[in-house]
N, C-alpha and C. Protein backbone atom coordinates (compact mmCIF):
# COMPACT_ATOMS: atom_id res chain seq x y z
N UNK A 1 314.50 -131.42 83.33
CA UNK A 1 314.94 -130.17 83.97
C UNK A 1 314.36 -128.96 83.24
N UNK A 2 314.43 -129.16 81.95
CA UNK A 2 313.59 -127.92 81.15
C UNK A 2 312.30 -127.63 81.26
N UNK A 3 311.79 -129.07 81.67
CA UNK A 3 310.11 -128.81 81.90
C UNK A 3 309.76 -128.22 83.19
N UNK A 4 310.56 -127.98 83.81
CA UNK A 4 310.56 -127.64 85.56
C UNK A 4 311.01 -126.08 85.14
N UNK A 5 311.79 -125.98 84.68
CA UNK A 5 312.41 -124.29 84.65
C UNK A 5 311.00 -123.73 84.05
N UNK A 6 310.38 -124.39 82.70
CA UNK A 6 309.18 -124.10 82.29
C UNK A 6 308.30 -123.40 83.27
N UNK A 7 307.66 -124.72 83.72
CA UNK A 7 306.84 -124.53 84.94
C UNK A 7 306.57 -123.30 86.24
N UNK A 8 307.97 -123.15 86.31
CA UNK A 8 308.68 -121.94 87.34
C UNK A 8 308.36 -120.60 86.32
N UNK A 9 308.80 -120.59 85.65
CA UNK A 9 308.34 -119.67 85.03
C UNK A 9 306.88 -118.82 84.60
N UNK A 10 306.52 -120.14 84.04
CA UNK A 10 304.79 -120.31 84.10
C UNK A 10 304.12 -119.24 85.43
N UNK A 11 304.95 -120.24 86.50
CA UNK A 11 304.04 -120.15 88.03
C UNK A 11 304.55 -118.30 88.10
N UNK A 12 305.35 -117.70 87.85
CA UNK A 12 306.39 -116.52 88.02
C UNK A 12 305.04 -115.68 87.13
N UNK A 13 304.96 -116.11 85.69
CA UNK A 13 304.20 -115.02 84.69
C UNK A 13 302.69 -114.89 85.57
N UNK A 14 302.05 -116.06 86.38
CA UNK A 14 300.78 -115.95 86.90
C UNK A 14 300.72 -115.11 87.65
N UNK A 15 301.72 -115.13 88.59
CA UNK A 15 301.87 -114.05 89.93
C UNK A 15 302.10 -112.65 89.56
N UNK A 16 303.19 -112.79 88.68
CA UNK A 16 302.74 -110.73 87.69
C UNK A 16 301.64 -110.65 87.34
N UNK A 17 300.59 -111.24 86.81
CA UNK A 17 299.62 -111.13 86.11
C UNK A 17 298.72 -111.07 87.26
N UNK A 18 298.35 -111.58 88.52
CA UNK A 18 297.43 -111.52 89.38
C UNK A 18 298.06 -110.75 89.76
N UNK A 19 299.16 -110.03 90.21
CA UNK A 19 299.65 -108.90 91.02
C UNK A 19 298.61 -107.70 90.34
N UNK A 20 299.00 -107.78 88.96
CA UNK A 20 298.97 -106.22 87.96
C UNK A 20 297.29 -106.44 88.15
N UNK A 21 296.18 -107.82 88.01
CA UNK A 21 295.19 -107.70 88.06
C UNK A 21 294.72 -106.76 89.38
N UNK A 22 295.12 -107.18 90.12
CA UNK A 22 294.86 -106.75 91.71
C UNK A 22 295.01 -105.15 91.89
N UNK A 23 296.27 -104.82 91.16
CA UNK A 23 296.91 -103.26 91.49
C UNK A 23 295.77 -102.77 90.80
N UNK A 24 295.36 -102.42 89.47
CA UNK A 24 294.22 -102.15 88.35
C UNK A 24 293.28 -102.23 89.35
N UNK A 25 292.72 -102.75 90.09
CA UNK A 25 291.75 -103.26 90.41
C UNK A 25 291.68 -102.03 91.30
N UNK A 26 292.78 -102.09 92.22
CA UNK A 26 292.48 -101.67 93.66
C UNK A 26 293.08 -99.84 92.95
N UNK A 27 293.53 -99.47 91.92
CA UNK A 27 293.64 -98.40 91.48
C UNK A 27 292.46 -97.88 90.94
N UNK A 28 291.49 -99.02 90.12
CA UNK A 28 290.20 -98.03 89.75
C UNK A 28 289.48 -97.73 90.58
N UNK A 29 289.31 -99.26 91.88
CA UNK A 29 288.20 -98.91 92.75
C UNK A 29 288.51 -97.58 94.29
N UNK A 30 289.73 -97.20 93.91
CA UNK A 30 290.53 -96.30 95.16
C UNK A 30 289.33 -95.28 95.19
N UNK A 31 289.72 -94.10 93.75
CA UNK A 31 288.41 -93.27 93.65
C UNK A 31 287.38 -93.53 93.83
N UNK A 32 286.51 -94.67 93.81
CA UNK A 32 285.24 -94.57 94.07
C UNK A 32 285.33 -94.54 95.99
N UNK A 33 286.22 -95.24 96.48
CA UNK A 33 286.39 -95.17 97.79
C UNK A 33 286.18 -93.61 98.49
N UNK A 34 286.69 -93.08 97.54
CA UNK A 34 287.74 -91.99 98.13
C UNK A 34 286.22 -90.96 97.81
N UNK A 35 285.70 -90.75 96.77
CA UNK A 35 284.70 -90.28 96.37
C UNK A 35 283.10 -90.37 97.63
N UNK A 36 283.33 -91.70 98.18
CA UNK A 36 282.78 -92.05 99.07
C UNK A 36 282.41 -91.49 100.09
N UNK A 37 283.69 -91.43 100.97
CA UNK A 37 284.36 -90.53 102.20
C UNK A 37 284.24 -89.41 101.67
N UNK A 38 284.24 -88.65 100.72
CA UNK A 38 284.29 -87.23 100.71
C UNK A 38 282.86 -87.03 100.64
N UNK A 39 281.70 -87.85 99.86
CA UNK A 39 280.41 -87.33 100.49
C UNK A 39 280.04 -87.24 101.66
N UNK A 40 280.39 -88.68 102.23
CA UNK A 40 280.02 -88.59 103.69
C UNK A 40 280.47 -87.60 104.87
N UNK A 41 281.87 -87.30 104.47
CA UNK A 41 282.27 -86.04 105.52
C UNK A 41 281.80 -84.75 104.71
N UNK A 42 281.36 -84.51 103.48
CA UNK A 42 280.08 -83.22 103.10
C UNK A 42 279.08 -83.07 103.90
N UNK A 43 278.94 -84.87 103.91
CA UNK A 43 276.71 -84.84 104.25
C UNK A 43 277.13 -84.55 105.79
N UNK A 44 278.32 -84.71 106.72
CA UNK A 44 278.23 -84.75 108.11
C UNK A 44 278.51 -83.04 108.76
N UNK A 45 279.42 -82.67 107.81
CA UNK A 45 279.82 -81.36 107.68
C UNK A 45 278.47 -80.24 107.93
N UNK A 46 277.30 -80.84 106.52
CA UNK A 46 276.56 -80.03 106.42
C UNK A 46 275.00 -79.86 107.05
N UNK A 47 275.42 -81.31 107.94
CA UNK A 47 274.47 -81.29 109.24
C UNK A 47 274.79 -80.35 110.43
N UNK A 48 275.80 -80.26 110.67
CA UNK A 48 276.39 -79.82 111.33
C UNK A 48 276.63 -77.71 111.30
């Protein structure tokens, strides 16, 4: 029974840890997104 609560746990610490990887992830790459869209509505702007 202890090796199972283990386990659960285990499986519990992976899923915070790929969560927090993911959030980091999708928090550094936001700005470059975002940085993105704001050239492109410049470059369309300034055709215009």
């Amino acid at each position: 029974m202890v090796k199972g609560e283990e386990g659960r746990e285990g499986e519990r610490e992976r899923e915070i840890v790929i969560s927090l990887i993911i959030h980091s992830f999708i928090s550094l790459t936001a700005p470059l997104r975002i940085g993105r869209w704001e050239t492109a509505l410049l470059n369309t702007v300034e055709c215009f």
